[in-house]
C-alpha atoms as a PDB file:
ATOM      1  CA  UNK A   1      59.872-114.508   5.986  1.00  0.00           C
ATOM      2  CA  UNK A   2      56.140-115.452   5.938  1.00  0.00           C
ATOM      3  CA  UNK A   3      54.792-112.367   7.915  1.00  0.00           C
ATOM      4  CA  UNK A   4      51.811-110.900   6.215  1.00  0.00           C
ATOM      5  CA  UNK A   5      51.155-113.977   3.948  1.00  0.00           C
ATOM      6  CA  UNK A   6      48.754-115.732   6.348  1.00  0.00           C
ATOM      7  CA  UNK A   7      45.429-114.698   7.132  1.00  0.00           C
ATOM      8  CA  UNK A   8      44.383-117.223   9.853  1.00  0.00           C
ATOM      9  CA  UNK A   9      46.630-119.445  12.162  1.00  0.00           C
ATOM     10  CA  UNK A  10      45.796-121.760  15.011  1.00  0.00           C
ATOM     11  CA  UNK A  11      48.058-123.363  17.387  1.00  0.00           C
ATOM     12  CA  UNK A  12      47.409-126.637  19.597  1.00  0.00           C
ATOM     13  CA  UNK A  13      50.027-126.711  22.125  1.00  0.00           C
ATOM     14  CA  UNK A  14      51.840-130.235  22.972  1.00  0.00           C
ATOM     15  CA  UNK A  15      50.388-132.411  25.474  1.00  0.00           C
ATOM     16  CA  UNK A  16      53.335-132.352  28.588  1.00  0.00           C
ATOM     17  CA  UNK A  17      51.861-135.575  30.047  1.00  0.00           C
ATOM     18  CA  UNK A  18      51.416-137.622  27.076  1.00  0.00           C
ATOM     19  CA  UNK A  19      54.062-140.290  25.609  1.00  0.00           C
ATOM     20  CA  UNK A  20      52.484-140.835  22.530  1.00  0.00           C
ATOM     21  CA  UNK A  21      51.102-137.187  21.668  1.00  0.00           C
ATOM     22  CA  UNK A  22      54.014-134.947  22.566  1.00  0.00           C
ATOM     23  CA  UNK A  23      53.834-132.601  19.370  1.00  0.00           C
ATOM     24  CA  UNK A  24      52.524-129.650  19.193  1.00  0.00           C
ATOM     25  CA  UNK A  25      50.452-128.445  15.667  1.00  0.00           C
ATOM     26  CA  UNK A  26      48.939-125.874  14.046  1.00  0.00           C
ATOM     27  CA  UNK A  27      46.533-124.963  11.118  1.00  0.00           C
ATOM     28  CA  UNK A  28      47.434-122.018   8.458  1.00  0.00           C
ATOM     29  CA  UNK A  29      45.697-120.532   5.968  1.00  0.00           C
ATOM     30  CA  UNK A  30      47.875-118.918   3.308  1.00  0.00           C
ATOM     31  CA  UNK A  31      46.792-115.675   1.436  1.00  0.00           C
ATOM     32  CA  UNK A  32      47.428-117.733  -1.923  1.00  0.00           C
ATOM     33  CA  UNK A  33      48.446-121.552  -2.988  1.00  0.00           C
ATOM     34  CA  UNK A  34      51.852-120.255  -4.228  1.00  0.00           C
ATOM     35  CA  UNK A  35      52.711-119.394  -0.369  1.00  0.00           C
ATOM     36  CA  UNK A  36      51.741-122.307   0.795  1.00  0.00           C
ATOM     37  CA  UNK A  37      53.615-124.179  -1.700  1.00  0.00           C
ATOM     38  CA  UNK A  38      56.724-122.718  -1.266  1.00  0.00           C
ATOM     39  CA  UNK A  39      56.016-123.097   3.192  1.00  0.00           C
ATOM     40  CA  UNK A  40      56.067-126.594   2.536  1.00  0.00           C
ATOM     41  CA  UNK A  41      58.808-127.169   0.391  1.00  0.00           C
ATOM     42  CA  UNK A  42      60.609-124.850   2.614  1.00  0.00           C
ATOM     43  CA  UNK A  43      59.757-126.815   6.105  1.00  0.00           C
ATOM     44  CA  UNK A  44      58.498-130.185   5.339  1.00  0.00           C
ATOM     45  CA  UNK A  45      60.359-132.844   7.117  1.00  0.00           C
ATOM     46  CA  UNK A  46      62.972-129.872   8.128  1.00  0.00           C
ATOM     47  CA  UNK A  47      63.930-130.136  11.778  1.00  0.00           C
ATOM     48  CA  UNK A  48      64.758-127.114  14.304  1.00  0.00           C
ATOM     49  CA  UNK A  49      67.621-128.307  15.306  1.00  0.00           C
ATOM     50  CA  UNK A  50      69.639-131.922  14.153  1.00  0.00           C
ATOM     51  CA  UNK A  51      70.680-132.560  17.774  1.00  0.00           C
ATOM     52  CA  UNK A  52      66.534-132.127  19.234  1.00  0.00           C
ATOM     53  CA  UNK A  53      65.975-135.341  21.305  1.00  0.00           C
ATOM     54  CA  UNK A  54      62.982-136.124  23.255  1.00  0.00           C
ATOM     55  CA  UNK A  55      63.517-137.133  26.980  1.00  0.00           C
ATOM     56  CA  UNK A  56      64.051-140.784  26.272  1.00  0.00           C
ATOM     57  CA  UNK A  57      66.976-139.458  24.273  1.00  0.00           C
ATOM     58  CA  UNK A  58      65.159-140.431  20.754  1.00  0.00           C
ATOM     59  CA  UNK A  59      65.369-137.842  17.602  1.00  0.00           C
ATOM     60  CA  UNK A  60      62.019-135.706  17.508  1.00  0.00           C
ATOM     61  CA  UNK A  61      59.859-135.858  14.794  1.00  0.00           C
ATOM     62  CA  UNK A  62      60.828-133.454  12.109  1.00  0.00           C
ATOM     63  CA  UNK A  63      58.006-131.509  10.752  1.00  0.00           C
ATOM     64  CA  UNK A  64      54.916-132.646   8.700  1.00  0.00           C
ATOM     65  CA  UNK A  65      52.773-130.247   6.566  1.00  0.00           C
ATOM     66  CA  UNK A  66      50.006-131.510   4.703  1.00  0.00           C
ATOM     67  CA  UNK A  67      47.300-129.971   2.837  1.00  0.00           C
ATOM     68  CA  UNK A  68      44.172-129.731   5.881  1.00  0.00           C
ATOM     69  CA  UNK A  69      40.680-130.982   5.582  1.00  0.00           C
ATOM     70  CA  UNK A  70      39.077-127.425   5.888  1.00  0.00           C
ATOM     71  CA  UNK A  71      39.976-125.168   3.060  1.00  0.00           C
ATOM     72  CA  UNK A  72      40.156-121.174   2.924  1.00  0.00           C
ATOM     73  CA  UNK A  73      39.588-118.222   5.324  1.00  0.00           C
ATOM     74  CA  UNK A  74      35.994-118.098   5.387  1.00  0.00           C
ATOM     75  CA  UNK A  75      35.805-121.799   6.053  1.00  0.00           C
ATOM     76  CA  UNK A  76      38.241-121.605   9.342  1.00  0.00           C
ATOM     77  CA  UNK A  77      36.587-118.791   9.863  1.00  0.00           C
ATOM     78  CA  UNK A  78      33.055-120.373  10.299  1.00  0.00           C
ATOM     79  CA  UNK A  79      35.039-123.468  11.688  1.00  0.00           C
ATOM     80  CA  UNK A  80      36.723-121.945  14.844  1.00  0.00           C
ATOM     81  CA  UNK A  81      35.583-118.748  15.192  1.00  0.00           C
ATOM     82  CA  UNK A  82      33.432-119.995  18.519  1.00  0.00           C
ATOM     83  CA  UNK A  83      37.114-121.090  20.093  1.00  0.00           C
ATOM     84  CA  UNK A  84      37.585-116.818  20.652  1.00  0.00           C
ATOM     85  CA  UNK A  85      34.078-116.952  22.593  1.00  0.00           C
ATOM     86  CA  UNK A  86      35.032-120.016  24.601  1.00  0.00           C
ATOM     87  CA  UNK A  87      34.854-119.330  28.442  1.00  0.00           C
ATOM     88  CA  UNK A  88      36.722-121.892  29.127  1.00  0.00           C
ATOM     89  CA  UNK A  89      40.236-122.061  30.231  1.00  0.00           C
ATOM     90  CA  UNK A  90      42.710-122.949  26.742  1.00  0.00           C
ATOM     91  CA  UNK A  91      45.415-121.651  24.822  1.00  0.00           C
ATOM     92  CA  UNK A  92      43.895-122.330  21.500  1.00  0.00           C
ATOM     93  CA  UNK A  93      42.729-118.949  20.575  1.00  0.00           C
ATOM     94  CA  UNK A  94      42.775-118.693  16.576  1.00  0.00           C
ATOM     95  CA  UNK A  95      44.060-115.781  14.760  1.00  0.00           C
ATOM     96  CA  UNK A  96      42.518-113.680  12.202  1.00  0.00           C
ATOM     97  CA  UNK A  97      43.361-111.224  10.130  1.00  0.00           C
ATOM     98  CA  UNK A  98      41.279-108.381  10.930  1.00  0.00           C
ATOM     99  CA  UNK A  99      41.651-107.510   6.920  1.00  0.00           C
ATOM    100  CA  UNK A 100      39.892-110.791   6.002  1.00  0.00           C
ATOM    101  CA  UNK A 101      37.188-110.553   8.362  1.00  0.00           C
ATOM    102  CA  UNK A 102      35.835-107.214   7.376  1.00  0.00           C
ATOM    103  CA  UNK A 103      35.772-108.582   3.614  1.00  0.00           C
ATOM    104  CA  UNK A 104      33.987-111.659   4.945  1.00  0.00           C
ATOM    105  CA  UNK A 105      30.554-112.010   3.358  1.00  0.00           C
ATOM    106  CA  UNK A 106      27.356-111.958   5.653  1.00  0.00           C
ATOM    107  CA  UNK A 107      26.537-115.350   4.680  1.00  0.00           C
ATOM    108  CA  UNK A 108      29.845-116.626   6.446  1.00  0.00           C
ATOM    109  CA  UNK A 109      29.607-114.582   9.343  1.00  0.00           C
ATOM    110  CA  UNK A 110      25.617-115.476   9.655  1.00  0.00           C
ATOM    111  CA  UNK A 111      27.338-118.920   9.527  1.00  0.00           C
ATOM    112  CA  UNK A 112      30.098-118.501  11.741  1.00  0.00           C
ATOM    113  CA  UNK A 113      27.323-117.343  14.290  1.00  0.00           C
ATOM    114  CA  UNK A 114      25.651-120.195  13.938  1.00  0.00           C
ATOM    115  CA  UNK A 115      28.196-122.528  14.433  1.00  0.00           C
ATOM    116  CA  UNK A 116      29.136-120.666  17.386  1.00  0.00           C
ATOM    117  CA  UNK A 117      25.479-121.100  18.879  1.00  0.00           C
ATOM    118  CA  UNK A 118      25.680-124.675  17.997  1.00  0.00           C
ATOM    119  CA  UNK A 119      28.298-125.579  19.865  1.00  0.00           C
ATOM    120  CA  UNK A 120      26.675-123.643  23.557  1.00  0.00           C
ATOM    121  CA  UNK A 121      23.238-125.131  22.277  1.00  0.00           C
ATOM    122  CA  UNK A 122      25.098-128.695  22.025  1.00  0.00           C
ATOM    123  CA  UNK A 123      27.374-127.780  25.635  1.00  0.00           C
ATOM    124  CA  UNK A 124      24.067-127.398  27.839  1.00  0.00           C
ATOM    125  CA  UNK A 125      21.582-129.537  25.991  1.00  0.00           C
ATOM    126  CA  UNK A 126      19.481-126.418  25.043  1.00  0.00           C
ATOM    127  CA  UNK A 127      15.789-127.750  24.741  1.00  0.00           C
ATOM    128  CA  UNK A 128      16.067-130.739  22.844  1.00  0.00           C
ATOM    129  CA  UNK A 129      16.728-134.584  25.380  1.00  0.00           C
ATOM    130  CA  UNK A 130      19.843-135.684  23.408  1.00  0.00           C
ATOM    131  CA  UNK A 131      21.468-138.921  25.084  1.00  0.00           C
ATOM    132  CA  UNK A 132      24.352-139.499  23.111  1.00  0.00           C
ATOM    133  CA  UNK A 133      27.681-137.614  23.347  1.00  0.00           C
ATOM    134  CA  UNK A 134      31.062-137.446  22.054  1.00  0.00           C
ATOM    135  CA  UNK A 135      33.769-137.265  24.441  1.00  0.00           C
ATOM    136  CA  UNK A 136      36.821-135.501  23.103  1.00  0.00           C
ATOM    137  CA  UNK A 137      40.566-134.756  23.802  1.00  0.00           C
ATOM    138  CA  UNK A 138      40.859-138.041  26.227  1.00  0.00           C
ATOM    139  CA  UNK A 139      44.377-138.005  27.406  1.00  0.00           C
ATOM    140  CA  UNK A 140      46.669-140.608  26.660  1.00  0.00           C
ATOM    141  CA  UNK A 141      46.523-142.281  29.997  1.00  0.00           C
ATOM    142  CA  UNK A 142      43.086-143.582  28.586  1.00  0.00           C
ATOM    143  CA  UNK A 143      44.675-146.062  25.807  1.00  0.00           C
ATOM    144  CA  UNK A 144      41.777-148.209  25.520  1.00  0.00           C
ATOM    145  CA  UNK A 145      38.030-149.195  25.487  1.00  0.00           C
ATOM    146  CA  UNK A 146      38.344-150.809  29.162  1.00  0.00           C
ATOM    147  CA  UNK A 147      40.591-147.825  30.508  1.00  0.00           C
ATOM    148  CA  UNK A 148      37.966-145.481  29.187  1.00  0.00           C
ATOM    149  CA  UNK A 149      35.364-147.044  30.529  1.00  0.00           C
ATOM    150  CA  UNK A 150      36.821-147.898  34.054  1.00  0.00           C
ATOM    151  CA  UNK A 151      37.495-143.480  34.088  1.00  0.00           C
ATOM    152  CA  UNK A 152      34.079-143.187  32.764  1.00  0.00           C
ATOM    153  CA  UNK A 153      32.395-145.072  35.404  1.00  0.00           C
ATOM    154  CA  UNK A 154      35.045-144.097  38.272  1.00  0.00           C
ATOM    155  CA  UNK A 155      33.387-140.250  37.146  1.00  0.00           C
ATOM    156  CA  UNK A 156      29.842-141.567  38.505  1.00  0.00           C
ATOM    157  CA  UNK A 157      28.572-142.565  35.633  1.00  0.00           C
ATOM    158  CA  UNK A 158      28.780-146.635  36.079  1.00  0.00           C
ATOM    159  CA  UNK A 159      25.798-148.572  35.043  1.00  0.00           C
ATOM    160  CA  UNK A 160      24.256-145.537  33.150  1.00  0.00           C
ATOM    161  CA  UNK A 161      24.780-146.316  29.870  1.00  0.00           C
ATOM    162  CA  UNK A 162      24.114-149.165  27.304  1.00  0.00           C
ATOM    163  CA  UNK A 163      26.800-147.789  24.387  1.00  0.00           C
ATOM    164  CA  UNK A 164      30.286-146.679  24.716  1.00  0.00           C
ATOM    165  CA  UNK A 165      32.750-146.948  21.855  1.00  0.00           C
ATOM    166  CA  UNK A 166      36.612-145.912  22.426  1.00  0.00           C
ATOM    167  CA  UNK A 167      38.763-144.361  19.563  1.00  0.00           C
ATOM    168  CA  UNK A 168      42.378-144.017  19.640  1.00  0.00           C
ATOM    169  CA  UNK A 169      44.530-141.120  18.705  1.00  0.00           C
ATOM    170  CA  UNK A 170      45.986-141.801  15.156  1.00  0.00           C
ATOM    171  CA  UNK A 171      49.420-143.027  14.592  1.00  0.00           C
ATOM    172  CA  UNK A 172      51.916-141.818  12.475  1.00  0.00           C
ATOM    173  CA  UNK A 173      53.237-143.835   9.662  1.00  0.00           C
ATOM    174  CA  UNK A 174      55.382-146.878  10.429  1.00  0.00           C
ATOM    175  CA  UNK A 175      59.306-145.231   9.599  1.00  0.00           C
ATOM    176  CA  UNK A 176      61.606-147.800   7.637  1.00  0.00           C
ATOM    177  CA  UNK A 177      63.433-150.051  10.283  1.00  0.00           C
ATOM    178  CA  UNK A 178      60.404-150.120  12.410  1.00  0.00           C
ATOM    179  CA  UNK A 179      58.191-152.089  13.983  1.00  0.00           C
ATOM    180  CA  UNK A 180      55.595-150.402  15.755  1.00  0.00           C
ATOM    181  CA  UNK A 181      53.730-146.740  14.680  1.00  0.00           C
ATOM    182  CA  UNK A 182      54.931-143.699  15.880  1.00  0.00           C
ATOM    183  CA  UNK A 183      53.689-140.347  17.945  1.00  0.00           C
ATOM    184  CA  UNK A 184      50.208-140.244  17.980  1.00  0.00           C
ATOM    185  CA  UNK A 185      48.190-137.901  16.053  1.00  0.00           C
ATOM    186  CA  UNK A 186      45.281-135.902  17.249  1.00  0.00           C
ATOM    187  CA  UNK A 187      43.351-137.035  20.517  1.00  0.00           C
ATOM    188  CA  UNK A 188      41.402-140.229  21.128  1.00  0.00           C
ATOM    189  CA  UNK A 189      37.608-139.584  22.196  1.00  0.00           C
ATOM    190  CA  UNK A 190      34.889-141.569  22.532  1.00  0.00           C
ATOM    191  CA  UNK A 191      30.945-142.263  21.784  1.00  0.00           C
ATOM    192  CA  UNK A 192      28.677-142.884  24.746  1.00  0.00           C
ATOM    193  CA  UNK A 193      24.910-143.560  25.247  1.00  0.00           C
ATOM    194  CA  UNK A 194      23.375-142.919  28.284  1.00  0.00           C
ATOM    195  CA  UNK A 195      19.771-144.928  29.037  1.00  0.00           C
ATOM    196  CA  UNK A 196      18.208-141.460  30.383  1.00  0.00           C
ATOM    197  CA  UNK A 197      18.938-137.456  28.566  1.00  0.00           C
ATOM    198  CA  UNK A 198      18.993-136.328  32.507  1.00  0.00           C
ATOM    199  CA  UNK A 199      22.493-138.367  32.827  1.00  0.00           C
ATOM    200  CA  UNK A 200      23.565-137.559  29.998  1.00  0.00           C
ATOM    201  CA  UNK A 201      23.218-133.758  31.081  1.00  0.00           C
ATOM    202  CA  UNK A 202      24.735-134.854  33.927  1.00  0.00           C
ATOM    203  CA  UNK A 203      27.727-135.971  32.530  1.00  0.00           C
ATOM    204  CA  UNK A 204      28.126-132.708  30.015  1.00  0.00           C
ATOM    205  CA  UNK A 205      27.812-130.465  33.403  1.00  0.00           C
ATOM    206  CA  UNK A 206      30.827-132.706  35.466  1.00  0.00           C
ATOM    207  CA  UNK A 207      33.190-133.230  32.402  1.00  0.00           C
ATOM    208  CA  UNK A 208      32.887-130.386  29.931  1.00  0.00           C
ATOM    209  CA  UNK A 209      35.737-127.886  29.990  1.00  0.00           C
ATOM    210  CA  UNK A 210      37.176-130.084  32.915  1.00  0.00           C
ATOM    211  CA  UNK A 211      41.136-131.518  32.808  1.00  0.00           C
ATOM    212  CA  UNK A 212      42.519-135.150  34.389  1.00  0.00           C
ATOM    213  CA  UNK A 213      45.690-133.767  35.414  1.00  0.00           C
ATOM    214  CA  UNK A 214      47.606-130.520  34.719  1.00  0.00           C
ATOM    215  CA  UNK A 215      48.761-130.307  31.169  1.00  0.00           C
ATOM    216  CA  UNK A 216      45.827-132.035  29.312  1.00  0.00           C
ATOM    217  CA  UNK A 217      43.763-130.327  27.180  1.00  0.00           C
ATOM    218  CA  UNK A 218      40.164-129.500  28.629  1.00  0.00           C
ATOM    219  CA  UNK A 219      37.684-132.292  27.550  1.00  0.00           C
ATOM    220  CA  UNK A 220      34.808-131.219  25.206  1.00  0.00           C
ATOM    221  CA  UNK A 221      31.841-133.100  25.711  1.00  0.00           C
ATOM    222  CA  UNK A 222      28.532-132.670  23.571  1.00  0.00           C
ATOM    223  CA  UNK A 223      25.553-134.017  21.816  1.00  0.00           C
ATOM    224  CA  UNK A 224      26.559-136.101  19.494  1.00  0.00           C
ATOM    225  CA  UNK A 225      24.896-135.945  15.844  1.00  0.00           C
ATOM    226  CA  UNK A 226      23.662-139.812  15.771  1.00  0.00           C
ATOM    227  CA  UNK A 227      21.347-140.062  19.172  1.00  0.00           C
ATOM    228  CA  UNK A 228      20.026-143.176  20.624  1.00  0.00           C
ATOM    229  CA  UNK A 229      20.986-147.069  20.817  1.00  0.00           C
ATOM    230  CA  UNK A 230      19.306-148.108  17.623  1.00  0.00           C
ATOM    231  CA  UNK A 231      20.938-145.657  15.490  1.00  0.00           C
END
């Protein structure tokens, strides 16, 4: 029905140890707006089947399309290009259409280059003493600042930093009838500064591309942009 309309498509596969971030997702990018116009009013809140039920025996979440942050081919090109160059173990290998990439421009493959380099330069440090990272795809099992912390310092890393700020995974909107949010959304991570850049090189080398149990998604961890205490 769609085949041939879509020029780029990733998948993120569900989470099969998570409560709270069971759903699966994707991004598309359609050839034009009228496509992705009529997607949506063809599958938005539609559901595969009326008698899907989660294992608790609750109704699944019927579908949610919304317009995404990052806009056109070139842009998820330059975006997630590095994800086909990742060495790492994961099933979130983006597809593009060979079509669109040969009429990309050199700018946005220069770009898409860059990003790629980037993200190594960020994964081993590179030559620069950064002591702040980002900590990303935390499982569920880490719902909050103390959890985090108590994995964080159960990893070797106890009394080595002076900064660590938690972030949950998003919730969905409350439903009518409700009292408490739904699925989560996304993946929590977290901010952490280490006192010295040699533990926080430390902790990149021991964590990055690592799982807590089979299922999760592979942490990322890397320099973040805004280094140091003060900042």
């Amino acid at each position: 029905h769609y085949k041939g309309l879509y020029d780029f498509l990733l998948w993120f596969p569900a989470k099969k140890t998570s409560r709270l971030n069971n759903c699966s997702y994707a991004f598309v990018n359609f050839i034009t707006a009228h496509h992705a116009k009529r997607f949506r009013g063809d599958f938005h809140l539609m559901r595969f089947y009326q008698s899907d039920v989660d294992a608790d025996g609750k109704n699944q979440w019927p579908l949610s399309i919304a317009v995404a942050k990052v806009q056109g081919f070139s842009q998820n090109y330059v975006r997630f290009h590095h994800l086909l160059e990742d060495t790492s173990y994961t099933l979130c290998k983006p597809y593009f259409d060979p079509r669109a990439v040969a009429a990309l421009s050199s700018e946005s493959l220069a770009a898409a280059k860059q990003t790629g380099s980037n993200m190594v330069r960020e994964g081993v440090l590179g030559d620069s003493s950064p002591t702040t990272l980002i900590i990303r795809n935390l499982p569920s099992a880490l719902d909050s600042q103390d959890v985090a912390r108590g994995w964080l310092d159960g990893a070797g890393f106890g009394s080595q930093y002076n900064f660590f700020l938690y972030l949950p995974a998003k919730r969905r909107r409350l439903e009518s009838g409700t009292s408490t949010g739904g699925a989560g959304q996304g993946l929590a991570y977290a901010f952490v500064n280490f006192y010295y850049a040699e533990s926080a090189k430390a902790c990149i080398a021991k964590l990055n591309g690592k799982t807590l149990s089979e299922g999760d998604l592979t942490l990322s961890v890397v320099a973040a942009r805004v280094q140091g205490l003060r900042d």
